[in-house]
C-alpha atoms as a PDB file:
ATOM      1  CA  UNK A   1     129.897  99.792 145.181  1.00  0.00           C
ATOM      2  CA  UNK A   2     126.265  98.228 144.700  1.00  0.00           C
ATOM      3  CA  UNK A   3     125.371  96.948 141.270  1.00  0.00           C
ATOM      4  CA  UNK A   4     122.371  98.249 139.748  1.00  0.00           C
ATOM      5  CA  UNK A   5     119.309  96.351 139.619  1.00  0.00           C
ATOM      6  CA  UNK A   6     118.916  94.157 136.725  1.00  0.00           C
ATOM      7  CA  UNK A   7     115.874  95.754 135.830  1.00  0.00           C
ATOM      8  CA  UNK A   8     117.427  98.940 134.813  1.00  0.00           C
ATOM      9  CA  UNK A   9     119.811  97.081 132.561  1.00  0.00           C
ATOM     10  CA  UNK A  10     119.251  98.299 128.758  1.00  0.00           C
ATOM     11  CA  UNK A  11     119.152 101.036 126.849  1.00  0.00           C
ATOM     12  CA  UNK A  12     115.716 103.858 127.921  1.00  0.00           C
ATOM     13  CA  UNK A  13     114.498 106.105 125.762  1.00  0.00           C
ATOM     14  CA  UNK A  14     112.362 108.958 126.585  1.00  0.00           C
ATOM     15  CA  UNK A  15     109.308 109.567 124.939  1.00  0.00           C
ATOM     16  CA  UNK A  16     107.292 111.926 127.233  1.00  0.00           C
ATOM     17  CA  UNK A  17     109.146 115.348 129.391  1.00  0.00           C
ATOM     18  CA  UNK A  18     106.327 117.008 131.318  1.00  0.00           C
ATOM     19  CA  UNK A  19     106.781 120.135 133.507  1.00  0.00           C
ATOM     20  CA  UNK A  20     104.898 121.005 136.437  1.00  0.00           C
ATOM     21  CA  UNK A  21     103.447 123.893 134.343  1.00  0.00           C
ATOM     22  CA  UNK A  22     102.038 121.406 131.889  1.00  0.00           C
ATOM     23  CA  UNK A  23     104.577 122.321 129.509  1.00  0.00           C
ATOM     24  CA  UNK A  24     105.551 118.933 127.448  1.00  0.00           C
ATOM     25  CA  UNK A  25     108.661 117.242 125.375  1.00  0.00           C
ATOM     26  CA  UNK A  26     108.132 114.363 122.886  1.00  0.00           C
ATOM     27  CA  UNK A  27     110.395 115.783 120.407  1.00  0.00           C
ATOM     28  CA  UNK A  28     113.880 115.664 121.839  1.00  0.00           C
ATOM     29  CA  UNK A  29     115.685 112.659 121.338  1.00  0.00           C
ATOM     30  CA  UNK A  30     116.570 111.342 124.793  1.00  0.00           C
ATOM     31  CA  UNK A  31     118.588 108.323 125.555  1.00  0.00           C
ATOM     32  CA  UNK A  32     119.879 106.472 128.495  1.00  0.00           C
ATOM     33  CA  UNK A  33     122.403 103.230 128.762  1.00  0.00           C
ATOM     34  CA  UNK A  34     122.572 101.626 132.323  1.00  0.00           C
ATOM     35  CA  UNK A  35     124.955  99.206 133.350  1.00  0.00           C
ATOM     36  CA  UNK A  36     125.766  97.124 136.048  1.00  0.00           C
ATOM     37  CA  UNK A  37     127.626 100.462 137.776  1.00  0.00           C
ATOM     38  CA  UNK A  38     127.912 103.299 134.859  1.00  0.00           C
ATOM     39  CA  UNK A  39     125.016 105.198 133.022  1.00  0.00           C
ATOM     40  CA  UNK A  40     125.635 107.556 129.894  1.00  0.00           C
ATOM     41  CA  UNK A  41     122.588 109.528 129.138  1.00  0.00           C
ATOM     42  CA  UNK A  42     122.400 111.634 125.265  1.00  0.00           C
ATOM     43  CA  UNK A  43     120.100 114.301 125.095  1.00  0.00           C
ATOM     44  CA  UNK A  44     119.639 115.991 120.932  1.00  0.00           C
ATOM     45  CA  UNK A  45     117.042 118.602 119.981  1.00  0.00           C
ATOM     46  CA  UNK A  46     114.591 118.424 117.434  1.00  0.00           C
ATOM     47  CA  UNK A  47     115.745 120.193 114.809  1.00  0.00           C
ATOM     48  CA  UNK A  48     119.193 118.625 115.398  1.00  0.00           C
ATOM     49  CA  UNK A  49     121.377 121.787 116.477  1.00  0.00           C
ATOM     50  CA  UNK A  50     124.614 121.886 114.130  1.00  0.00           C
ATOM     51  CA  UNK A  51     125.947 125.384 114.435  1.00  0.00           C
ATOM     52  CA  UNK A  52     127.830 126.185 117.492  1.00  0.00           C
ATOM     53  CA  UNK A  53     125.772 128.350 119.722  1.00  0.00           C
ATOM     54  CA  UNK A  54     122.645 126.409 118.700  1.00  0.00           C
ATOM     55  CA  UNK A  55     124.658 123.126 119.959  1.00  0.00           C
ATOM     56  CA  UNK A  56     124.447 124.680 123.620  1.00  0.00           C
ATOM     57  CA  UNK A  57     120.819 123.120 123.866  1.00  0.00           C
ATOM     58  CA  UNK A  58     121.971 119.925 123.691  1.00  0.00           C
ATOM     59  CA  UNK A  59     122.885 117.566 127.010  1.00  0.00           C
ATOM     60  CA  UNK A  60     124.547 114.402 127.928  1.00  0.00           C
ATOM     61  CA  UNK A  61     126.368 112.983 130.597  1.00  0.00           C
ATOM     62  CA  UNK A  62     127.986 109.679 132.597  1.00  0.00           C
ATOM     63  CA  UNK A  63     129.016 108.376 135.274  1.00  0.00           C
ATOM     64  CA  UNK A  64     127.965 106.434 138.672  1.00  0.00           C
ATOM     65  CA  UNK A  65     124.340 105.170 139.259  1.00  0.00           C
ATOM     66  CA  UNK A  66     123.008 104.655 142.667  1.00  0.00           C
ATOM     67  CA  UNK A  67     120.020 102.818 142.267  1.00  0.00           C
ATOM     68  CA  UNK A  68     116.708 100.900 143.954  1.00  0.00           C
ATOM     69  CA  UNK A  69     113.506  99.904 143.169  1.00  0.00           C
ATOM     70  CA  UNK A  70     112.145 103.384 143.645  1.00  0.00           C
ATOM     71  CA  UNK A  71     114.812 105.434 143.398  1.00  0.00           C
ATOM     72  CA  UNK A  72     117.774 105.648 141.115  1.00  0.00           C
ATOM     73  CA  UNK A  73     120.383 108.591 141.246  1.00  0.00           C
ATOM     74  CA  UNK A  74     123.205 109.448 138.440  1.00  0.00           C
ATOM     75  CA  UNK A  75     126.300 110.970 139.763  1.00  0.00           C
ATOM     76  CA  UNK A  76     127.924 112.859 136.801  1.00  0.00           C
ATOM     77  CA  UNK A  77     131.648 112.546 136.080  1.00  0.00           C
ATOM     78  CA  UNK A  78     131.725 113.349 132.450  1.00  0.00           C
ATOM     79  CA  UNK A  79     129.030 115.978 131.771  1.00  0.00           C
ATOM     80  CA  UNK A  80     128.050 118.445 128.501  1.00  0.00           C
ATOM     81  CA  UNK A  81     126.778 121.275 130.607  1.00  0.00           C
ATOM     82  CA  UNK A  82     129.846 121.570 133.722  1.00  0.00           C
ATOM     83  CA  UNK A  83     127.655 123.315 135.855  1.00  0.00           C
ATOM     84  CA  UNK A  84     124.290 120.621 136.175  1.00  0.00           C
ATOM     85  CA  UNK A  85     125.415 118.729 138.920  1.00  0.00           C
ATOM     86  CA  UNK A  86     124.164 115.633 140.156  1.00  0.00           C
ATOM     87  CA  UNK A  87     120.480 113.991 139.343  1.00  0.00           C
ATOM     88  CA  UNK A  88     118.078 112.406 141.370  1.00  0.00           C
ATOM     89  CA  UNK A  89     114.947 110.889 140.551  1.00  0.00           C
ATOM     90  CA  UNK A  90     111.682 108.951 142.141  1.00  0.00           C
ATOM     91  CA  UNK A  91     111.296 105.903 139.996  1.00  0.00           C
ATOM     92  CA  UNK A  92     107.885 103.672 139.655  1.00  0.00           C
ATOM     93  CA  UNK A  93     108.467 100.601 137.035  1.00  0.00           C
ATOM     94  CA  UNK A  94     104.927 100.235 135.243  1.00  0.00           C
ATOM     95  CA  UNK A  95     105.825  97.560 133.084  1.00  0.00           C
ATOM     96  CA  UNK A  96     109.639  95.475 133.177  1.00  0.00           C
ATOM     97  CA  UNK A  97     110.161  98.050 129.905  1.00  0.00           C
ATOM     98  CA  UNK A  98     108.730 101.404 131.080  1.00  0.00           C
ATOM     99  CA  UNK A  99     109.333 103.183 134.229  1.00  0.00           C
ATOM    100  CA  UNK A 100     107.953 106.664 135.074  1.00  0.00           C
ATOM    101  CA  UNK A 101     110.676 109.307 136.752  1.00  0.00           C
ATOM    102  CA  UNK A 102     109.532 112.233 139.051  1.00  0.00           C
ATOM    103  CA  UNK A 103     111.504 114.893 140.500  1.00  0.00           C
ATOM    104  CA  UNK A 104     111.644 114.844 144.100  1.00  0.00           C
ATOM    105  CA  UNK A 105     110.021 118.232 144.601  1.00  0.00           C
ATOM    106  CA  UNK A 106     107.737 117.284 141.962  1.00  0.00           C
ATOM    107  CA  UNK A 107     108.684 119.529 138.899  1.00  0.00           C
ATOM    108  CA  UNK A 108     108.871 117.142 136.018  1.00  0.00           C
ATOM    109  CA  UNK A 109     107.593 113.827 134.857  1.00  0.00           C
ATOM    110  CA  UNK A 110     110.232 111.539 132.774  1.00  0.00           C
ATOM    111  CA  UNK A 111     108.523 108.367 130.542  1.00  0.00           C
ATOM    112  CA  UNK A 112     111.057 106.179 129.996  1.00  0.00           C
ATOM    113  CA  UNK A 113     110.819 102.995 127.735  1.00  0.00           C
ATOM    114  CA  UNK A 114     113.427 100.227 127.210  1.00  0.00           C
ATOM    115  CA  UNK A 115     114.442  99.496 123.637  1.00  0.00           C
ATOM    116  CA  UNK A 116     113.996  95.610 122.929  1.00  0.00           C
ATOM    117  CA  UNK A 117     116.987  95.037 121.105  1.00  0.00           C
ATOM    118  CA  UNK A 118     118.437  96.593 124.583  1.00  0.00           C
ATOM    119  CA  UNK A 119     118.319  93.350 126.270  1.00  0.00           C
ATOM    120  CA  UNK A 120     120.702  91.247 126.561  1.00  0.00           C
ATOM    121  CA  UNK A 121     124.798  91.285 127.397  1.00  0.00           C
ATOM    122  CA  UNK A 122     125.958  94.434 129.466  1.00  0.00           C
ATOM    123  CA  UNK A 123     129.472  95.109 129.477  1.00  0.00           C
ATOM    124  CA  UNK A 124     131.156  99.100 131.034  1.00  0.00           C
ATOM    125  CA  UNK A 125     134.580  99.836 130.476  1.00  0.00           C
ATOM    126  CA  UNK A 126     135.893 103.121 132.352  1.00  0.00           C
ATOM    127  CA  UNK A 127     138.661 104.837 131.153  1.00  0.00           C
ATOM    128  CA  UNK A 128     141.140 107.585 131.501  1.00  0.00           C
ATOM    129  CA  UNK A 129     143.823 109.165 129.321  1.00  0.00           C
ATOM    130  CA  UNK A 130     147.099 107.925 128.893  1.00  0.00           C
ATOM    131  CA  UNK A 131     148.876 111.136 129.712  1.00  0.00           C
ATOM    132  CA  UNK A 132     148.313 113.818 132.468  1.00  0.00           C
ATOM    133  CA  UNK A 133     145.120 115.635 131.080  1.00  0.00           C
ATOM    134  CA  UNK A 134     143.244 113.896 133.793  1.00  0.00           C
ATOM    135  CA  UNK A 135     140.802 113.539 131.171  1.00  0.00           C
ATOM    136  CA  UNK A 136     137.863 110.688 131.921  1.00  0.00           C
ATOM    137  CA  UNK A 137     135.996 108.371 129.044  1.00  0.00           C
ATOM    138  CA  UNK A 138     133.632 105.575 128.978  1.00  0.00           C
ATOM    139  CA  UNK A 139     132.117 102.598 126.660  1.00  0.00           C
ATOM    140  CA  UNK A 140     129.176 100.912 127.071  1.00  0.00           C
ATOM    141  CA  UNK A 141     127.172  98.022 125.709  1.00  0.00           C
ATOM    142  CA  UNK A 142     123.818  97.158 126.215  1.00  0.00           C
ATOM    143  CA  UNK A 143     122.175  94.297 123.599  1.00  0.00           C
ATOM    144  CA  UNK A 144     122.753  95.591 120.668  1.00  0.00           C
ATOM    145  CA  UNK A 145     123.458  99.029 121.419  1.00  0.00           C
ATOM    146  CA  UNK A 146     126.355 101.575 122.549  1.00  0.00           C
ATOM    147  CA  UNK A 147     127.214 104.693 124.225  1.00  0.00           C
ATOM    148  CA  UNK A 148     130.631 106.114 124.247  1.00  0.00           C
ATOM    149  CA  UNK A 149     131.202 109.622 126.186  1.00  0.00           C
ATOM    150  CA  UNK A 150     134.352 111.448 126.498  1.00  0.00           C
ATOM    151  CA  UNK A 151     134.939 114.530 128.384  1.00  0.00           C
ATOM    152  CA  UNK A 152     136.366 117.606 126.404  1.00  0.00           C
ATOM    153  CA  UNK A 153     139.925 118.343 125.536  1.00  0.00           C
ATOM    154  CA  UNK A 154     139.846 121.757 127.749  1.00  0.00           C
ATOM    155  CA  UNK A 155     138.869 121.337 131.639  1.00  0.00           C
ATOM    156  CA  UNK A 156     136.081 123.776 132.764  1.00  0.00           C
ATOM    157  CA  UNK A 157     135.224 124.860 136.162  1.00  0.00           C
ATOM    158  CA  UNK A 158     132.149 123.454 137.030  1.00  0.00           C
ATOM    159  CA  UNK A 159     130.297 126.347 138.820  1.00  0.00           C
ATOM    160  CA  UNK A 160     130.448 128.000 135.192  1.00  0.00           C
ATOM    161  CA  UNK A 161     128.177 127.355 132.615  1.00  0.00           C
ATOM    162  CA  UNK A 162     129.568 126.441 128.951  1.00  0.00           C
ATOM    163  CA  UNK A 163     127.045 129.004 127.842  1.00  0.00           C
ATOM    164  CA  UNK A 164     129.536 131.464 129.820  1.00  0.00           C
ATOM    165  CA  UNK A 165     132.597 129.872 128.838  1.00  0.00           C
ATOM    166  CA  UNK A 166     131.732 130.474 124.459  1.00  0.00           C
ATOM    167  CA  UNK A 167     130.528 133.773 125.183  1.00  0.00           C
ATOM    168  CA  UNK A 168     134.064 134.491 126.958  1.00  0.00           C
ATOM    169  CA  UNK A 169     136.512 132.237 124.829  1.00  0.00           C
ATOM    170  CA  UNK A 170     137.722 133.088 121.735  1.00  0.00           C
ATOM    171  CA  UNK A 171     136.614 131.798 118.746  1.00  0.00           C
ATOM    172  CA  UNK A 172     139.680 129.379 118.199  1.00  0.00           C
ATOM    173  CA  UNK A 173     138.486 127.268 121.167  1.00  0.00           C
ATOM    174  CA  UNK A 174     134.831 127.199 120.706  1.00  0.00           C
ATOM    175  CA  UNK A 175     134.706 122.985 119.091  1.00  0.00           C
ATOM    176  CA  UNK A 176     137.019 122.201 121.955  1.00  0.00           C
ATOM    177  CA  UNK A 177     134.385 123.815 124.372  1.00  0.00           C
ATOM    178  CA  UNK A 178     131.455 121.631 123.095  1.00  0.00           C
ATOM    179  CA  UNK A 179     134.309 118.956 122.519  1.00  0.00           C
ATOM    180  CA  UNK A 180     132.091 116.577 125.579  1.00  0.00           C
ATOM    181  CA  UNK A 181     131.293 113.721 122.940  1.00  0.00           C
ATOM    182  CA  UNK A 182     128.190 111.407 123.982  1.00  0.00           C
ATOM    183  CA  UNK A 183     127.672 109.015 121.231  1.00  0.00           C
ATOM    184  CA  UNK A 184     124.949 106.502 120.981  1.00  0.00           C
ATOM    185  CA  UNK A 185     124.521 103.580 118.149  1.00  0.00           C
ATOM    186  CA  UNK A 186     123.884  99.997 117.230  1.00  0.00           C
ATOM    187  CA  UNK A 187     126.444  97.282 117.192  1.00  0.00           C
ATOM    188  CA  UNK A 188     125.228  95.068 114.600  1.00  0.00           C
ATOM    189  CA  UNK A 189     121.724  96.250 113.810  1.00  0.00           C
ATOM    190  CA  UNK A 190     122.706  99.387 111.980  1.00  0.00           C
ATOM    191  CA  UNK A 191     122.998  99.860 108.654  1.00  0.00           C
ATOM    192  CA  UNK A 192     126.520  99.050 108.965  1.00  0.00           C
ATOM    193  CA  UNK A 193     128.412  97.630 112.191  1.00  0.00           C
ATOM    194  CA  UNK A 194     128.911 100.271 115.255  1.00  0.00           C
ATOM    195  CA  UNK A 195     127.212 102.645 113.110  1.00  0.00           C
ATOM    196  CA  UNK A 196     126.419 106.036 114.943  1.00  0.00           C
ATOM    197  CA  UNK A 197     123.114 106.773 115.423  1.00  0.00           C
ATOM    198  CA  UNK A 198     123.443 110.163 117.478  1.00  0.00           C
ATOM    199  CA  UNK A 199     126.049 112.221 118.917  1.00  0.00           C
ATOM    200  CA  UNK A 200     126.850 115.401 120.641  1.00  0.00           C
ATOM    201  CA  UNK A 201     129.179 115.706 117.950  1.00  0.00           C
ATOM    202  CA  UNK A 202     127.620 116.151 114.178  1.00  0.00           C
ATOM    203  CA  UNK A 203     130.038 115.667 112.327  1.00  0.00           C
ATOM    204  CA  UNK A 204     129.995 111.755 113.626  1.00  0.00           C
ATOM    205  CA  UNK A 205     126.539 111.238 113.508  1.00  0.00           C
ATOM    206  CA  UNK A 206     125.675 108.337 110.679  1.00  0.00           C
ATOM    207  CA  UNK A 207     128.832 107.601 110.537  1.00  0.00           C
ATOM    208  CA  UNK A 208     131.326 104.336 112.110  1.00  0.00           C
ATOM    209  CA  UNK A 209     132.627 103.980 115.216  1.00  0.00           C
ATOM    210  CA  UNK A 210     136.416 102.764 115.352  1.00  0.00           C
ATOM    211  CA  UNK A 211     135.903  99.440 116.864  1.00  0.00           C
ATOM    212  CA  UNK A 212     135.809  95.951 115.060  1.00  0.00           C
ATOM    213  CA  UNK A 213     133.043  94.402 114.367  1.00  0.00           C
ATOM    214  CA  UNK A 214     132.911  91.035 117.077  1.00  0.00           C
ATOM    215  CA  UNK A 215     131.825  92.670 120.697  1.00  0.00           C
ATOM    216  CA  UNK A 216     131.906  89.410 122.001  1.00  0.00           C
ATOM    217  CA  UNK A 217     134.973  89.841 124.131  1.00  0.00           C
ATOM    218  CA  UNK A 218     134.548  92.989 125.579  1.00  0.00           C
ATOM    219  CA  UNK A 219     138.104  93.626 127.154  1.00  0.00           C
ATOM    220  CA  UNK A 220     139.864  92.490 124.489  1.00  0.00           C
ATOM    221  CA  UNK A 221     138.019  95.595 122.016  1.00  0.00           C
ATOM    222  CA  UNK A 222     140.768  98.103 121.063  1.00  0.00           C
ATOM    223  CA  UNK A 223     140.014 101.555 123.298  1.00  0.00           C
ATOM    224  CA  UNK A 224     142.788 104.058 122.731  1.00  0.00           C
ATOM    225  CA  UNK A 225     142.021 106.061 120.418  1.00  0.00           C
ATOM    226  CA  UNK A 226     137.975 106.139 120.806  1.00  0.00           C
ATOM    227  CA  UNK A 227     135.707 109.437 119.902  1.00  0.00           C
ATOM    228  CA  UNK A 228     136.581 112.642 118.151  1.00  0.00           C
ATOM    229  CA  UNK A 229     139.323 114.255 120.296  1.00  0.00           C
ATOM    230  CA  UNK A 230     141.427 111.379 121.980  1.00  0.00           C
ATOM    231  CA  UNK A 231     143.950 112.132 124.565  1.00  0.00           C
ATOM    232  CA  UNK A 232     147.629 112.762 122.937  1.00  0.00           C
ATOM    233  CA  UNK A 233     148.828 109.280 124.737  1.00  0.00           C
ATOM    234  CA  UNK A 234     145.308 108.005 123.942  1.00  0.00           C
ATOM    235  CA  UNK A 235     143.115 106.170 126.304  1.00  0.00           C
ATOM    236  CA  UNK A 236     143.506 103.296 128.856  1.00  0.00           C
ATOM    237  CA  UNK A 237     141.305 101.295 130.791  1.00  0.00           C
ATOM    238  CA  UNK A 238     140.603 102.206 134.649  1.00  0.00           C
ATOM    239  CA  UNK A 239     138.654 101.131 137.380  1.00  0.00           C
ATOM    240  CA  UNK A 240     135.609 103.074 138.156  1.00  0.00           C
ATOM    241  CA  UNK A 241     135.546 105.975 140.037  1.00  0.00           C
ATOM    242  CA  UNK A 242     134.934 106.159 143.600  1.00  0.00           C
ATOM    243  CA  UNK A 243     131.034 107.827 144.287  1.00  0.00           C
ATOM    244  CA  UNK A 244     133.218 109.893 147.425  1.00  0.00           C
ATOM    245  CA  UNK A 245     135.526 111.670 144.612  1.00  0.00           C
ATOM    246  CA  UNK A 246     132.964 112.672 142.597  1.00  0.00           C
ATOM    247  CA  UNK A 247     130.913 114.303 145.392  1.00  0.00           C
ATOM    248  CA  UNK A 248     133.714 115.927 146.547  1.00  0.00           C
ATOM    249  CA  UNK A 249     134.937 117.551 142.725  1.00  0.00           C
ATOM    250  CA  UNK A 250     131.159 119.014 142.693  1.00  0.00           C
ATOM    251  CA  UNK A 251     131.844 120.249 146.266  1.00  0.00           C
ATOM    252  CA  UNK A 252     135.131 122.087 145.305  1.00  0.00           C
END
């Protein structure tokens, strides 16, 4: 698998969704982490959603990136919404720190701009559970920033939408059905070290994530029990998934 270009290395953040009805989003607070191979991508409304069917607007996902100059394409393994599929994107660099994303067919406009502190070491670590959920997490570092996401404790069919699956669950399941946690925060220049800056999850918003302090040896940081709803067995590292069996899991 082909590394990423170095010049999507960092951490993006969105400041500009435009429609191809004219119909604009500076509000949302839209985050991207690419490294060398992985991306995790945090999407949160403004007014943060925090009861459960308002929570359905939010997004997030991670995976594989397939990327070049002028295109760059996300292939989703660990995804909020089951049923978005994969993403593909037409991508012009106007600056080293802000590149410009169009649709293929045209329909939206994405400004993206890299986050300074963003710069610097990338590490990925891809992981799965210990047990025989199958489940599938990831951690991320770019600079002085991190993304963890974590797919949910119940598997979902993808050609269903999560929408579908709380309107048809009952209410005893309905955290473990927006259970996907994408969590994005700052490694040392937070208020406090690893503090949380956003997540899918509210209740860890502001608060710490479970990993020392020192992120200087990447392999050596402690990832069992990351995020909200850890496997029973906990987590263990893996190597990254193969771009042919996530194709074919959107295919089946």
């Amino acid at each position: 698998m082909s590394p990423v270009p170095i010049g999507y290395h960092g951490v993006w953040q969105r400041t500009l969704l435009r429609l191809a009805d004219g119909t604009e989003d500076t509000t949302t607070q839209v985050y991207w982490l690419q490294s060398a191979h992985l991306h995790a991508d945090l999407r949160i409304p403004d007014p943060r959603p925090s009861l459960p069917l308002e929570r359905v607007r939010q997004a997030g996902f991670a995976g594989i990136t397939e990327a070049s100059e002028h295109r760059c394409q996300w292939h989703r393994a660990i995804d909020f919404h089951p049923d978005s599929g994969t993403d593909i994107g037409n991508m012009h660099f106007v600056s080293a720190d802000e590149v410009h994303e169009t649709a293929l067919d045209g329909s939206y406009l994405e400004i993206w701009k890299r986050l300074p502190d963003s710069i610097g070491p990338v590490e990925e670590s891809w992981l799965h559970s210990a047990d025989d959920s199958g489940r599938r997490a990831c951690v991320l570092r770019a600079g002085d920033y991190f993304m963890f996401a974590a797919d949910r404790p119940l598997r979902l069919n993808g050609r269903l939408s999560l929408q579908h699956y709380l309107q048809h669950e009952s209410t005893r399941d309905v955290e473990l059905l927006l259970g996907c946690e994408l969590t994005f925060g700052r490694i040392q220049g937070g208020g406090q070290p690893w503090q949380i800056l956003y997540s899918s999850l509210p209740a860890s918003s502001g608060g710490l994530f479970a990993v020392p302090a020192d992120a200087q040896v990447w392999d050596e940081l402690p990832v069992a029990w990351l995020g909200i709803y850890p496997p029973e067995n906990g987590w263990c590292r893996a190597p990254l998934p193969r771009l042919q069996d996530l194709n074919m899991e959107i295919l089946a």
